[in-house]
N, C-alpha and C. Protein backbone atom coordinates (compact mmCIF):
# COMPACT_ATOMS: atom_id res chain seq x y z
N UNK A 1 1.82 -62.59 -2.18
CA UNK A 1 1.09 -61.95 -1.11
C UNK A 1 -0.39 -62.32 -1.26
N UNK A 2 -1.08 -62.47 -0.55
CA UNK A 2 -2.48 -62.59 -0.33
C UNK A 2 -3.16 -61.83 0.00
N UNK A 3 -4.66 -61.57 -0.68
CA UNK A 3 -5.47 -60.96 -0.16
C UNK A 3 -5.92 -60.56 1.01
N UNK A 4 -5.97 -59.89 1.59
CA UNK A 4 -6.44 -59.97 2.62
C UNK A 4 -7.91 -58.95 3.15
N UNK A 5 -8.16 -58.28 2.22
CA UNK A 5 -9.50 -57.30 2.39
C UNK A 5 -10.60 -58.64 2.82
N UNK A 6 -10.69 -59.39 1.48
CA UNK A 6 -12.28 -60.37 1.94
C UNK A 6 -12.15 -61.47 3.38
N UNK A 7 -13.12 -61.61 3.86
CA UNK A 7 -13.25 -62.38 4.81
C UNK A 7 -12.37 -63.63 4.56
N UNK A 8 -11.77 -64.52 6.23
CA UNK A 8 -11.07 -65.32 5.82
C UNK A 8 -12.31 -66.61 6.01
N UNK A 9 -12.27 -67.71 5.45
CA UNK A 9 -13.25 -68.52 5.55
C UNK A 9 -13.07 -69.73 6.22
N UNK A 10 -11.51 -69.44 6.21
CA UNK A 10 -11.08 -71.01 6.98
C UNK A 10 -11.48 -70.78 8.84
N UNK A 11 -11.42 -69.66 9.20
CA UNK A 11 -12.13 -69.36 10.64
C UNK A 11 -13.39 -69.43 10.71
N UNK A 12 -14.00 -70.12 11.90
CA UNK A 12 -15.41 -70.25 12.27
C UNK A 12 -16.16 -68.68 12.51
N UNK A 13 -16.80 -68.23 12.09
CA UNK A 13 -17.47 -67.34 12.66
C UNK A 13 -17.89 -67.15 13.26
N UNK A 14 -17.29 -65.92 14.12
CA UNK A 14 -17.96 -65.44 15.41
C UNK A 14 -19.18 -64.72 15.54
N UNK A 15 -20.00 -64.70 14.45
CA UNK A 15 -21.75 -63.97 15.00
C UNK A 15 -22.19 -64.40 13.68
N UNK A 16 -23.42 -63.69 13.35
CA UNK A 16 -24.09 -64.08 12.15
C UNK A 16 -24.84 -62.65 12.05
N UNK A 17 -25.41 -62.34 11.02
CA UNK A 17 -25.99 -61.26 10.46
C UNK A 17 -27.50 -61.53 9.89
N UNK A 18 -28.56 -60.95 10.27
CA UNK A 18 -29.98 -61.04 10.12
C UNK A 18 -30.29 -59.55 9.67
N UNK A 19 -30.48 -59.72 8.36
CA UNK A 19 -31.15 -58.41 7.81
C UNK A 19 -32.22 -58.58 7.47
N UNK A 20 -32.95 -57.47 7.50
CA UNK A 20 -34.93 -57.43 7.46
C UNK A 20 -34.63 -56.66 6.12
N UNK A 21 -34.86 -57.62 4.68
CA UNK A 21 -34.97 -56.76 3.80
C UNK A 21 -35.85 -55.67 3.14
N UNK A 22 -37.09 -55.79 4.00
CA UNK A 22 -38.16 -54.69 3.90
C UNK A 22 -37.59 -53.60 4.48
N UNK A 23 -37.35 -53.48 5.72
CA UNK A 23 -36.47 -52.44 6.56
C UNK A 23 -35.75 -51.44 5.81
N UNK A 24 -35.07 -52.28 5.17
CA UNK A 24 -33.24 -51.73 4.84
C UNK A 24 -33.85 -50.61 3.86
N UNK A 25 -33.20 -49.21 3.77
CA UNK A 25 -33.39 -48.39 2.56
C UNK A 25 -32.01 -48.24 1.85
N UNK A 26 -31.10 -49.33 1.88
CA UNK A 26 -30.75 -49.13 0.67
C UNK A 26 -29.51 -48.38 1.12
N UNK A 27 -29.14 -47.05 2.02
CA UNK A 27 -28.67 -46.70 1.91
C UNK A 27 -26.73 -46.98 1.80
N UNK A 28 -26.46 -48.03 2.05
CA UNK A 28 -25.05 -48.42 2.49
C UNK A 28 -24.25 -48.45 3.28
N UNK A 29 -24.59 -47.87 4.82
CA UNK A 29 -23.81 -47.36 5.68
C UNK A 29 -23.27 -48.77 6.22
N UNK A 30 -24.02 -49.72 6.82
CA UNK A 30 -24.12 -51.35 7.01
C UNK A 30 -22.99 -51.42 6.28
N UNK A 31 -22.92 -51.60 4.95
CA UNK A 31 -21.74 -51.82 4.17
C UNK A 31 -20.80 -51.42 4.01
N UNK A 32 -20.14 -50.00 4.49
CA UNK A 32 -19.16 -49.19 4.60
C UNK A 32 -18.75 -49.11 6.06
N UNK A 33 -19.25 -49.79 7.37
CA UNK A 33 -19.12 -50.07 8.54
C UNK A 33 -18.12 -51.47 8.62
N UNK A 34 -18.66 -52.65 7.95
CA UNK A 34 -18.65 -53.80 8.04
C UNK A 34 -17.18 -53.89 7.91
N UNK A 35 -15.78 -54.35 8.79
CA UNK A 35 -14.97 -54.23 8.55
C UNK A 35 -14.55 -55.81 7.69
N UNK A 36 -15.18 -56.97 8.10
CA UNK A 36 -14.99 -58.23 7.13
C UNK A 36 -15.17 -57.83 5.64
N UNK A 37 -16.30 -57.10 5.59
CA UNK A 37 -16.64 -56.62 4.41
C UNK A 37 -16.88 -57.99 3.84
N UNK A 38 -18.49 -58.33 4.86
CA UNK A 38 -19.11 -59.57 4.36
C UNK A 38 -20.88 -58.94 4.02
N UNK A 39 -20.96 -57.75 3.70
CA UNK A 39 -22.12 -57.34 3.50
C UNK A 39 -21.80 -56.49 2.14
N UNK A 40 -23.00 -56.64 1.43
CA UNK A 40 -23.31 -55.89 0.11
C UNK A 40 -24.55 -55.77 0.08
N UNK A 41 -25.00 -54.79 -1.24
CA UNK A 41 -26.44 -54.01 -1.61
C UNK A 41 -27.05 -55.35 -2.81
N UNK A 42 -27.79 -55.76 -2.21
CA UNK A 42 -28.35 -56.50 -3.77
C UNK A 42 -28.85 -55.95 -4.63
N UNK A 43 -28.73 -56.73 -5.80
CA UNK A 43 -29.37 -56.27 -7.31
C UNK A 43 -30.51 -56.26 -7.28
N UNK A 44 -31.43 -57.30 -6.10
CA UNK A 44 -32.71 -57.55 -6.17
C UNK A 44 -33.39 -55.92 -5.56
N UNK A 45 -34.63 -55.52 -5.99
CA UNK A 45 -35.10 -54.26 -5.13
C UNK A 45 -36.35 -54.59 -4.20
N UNK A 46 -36.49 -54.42 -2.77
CA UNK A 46 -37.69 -54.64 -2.04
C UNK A 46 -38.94 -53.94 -2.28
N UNK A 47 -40.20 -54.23 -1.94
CA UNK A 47 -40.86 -53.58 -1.59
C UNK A 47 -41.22 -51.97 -1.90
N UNK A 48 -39.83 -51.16 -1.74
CA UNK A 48 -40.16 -50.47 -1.28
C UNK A 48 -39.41 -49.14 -3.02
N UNK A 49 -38.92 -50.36 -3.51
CA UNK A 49 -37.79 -49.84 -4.45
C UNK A 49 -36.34 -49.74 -4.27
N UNK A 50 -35.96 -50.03 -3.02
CA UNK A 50 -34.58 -49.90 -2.33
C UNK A 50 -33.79 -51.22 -2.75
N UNK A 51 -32.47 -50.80 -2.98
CA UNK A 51 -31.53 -52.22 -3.17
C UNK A 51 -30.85 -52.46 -1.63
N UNK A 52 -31.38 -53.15 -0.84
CA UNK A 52 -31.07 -53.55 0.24
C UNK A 52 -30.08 -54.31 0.37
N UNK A 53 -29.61 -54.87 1.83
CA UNK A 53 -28.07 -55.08 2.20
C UNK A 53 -28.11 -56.68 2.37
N UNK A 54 -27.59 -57.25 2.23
CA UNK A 54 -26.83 -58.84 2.13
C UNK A 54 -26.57 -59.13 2.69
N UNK A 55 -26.30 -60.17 3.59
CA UNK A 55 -25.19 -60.63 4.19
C UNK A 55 -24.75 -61.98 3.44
N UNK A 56 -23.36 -61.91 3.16
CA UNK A 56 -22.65 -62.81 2.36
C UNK A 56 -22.86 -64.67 3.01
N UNK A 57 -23.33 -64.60 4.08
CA UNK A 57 -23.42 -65.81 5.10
C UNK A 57 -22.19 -66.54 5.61
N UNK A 58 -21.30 -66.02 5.46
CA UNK A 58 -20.17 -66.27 6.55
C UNK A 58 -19.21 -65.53 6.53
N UNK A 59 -18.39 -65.50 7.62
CA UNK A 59 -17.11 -64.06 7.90
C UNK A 59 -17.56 -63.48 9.02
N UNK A 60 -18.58 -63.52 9.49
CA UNK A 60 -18.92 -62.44 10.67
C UNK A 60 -18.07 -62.85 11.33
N UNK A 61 -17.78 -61.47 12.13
CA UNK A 61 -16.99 -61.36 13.39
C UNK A 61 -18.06 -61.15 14.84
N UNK A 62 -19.37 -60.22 14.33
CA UNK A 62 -20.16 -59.97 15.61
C UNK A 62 -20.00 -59.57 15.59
N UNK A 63 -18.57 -58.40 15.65
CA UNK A 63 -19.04 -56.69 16.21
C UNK A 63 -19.86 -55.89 16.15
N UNK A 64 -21.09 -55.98 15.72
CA UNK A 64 -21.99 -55.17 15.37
C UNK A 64 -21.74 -53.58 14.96
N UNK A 65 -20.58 -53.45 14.38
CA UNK A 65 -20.78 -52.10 13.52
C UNK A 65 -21.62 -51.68 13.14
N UNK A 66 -22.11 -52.97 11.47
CA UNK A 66 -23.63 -52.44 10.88
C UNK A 66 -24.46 -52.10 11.52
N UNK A 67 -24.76 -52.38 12.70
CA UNK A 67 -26.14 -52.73 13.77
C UNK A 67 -26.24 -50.76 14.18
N UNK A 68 -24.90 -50.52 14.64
CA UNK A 68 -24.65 -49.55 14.99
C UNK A 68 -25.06 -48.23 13.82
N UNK A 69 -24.16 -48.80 12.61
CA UNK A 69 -24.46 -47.68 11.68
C UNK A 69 -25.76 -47.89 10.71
N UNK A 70 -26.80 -48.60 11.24
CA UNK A 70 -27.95 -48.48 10.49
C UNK A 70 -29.07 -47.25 11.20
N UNK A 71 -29.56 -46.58 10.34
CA UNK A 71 -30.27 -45.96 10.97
C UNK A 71 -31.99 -46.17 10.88
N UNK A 72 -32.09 -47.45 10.30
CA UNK A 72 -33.20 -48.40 10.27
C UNK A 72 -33.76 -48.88 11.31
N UNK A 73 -34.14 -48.71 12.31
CA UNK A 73 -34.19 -49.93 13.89
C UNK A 73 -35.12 -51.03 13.29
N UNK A 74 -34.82 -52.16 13.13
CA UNK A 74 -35.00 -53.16 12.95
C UNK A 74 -34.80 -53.71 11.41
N UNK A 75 -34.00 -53.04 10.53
CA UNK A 75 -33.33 -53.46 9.38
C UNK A 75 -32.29 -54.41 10.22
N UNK A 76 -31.37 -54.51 10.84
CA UNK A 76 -30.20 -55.63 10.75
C UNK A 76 -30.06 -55.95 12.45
N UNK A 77 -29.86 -57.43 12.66
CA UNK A 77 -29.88 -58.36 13.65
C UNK A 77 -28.21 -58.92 13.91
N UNK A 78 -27.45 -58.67 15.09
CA UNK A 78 -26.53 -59.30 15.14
C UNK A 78 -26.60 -60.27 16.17
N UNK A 79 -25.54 -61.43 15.92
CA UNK A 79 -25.91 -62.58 16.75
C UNK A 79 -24.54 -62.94 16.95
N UNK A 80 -23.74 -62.71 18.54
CA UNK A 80 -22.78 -63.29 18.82
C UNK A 80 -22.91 -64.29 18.76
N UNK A 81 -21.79 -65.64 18.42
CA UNK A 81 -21.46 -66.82 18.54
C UNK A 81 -20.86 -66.68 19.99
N UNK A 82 -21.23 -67.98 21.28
CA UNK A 82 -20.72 -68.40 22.35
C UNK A 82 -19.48 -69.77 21.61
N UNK A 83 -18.29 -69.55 22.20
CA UNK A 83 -17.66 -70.77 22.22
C UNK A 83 -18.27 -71.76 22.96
N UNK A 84 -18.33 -73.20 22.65
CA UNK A 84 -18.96 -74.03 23.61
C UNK A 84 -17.74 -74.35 24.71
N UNK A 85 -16.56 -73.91 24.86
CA UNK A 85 -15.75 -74.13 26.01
C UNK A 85 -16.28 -72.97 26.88
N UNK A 86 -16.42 -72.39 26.51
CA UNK A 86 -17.54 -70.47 27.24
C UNK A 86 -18.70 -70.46 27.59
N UNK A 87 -18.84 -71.64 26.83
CA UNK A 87 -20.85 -71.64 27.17
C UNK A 87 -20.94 -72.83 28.42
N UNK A 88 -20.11 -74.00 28.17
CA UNK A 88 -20.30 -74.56 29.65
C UNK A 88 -19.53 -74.11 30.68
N UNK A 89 -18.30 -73.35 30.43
CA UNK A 89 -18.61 -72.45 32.10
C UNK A 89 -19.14 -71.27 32.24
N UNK A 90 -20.16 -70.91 31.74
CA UNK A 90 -20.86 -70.20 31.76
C UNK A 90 -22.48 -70.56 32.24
N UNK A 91 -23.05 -72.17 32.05
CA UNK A 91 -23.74 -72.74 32.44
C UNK A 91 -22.88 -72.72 33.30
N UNK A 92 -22.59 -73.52 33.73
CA UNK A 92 -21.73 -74.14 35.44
C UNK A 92 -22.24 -73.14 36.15
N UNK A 93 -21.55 -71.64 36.22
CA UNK A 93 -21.56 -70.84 37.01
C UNK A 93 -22.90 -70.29 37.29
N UNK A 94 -23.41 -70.27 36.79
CA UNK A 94 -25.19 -69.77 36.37
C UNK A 94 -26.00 -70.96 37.75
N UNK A 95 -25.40 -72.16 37.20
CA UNK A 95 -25.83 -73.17 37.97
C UNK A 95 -25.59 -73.29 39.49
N UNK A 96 -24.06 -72.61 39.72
CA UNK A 96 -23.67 -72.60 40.76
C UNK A 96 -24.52 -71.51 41.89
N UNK A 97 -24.74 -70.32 41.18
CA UNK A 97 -25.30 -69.16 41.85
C UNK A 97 -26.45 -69.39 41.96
N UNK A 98 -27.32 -70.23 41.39
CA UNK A 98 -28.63 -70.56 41.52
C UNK A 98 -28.40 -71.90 42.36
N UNK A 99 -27.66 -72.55 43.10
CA UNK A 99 -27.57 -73.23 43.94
C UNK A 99 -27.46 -72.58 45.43
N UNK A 100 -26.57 -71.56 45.08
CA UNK A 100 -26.04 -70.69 46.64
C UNK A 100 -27.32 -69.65 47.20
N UNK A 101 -28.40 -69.50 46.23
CA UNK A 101 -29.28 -68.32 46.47
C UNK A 101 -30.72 -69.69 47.49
């Protein structure tokens, strides 16, 4: 049987994770949200004395859980990934409506 708690790596990731390590206090919620469970508290301490949150750099899914359960506003950044089969019809159409107007 295989693991299956840690992120799988052979899938492209769907978002990316931007944490402001000054921000973060440390507390964990980010990390107990994160269902990839691609975020952790580092050993390193900021600024501020706080062991702030990680992102492992790949596994995201995007859902922005953490984003949700931080109560930091501007500790953590989520960034959907566009498929590029999504992103050009998504240009197209953009293009199209700005043709018809």
């Amino acid at each position: 049987m295989t693991d299956t708690t840690k992120s799988d790596t052979s899938r492209p990731d769907k978002g990316t994770v931007v944490m402001n390590s000054e921000e973060c206090k440390g507390c964990g919620l980010c990390v107990v949200a994160c269902t990839p469970e691609v975020l952790h508290l580092s050993e390193k301490l900021n600024r501020y004395g706080y062991h702030f949150a990680v992102y492992d750099g790949h596994g995201c899914t995007g859902c922005g859980l953490c984003f949700y359960a931080c109560p930091e506003p501007g500790a953590i950044a989520v960034y959907r990934r566009i498929p590029a089969s999504r992103l050009a019809t998504t240009t197209q159409n953009a293009a199209a409506e700005l043709a018809a107007v």
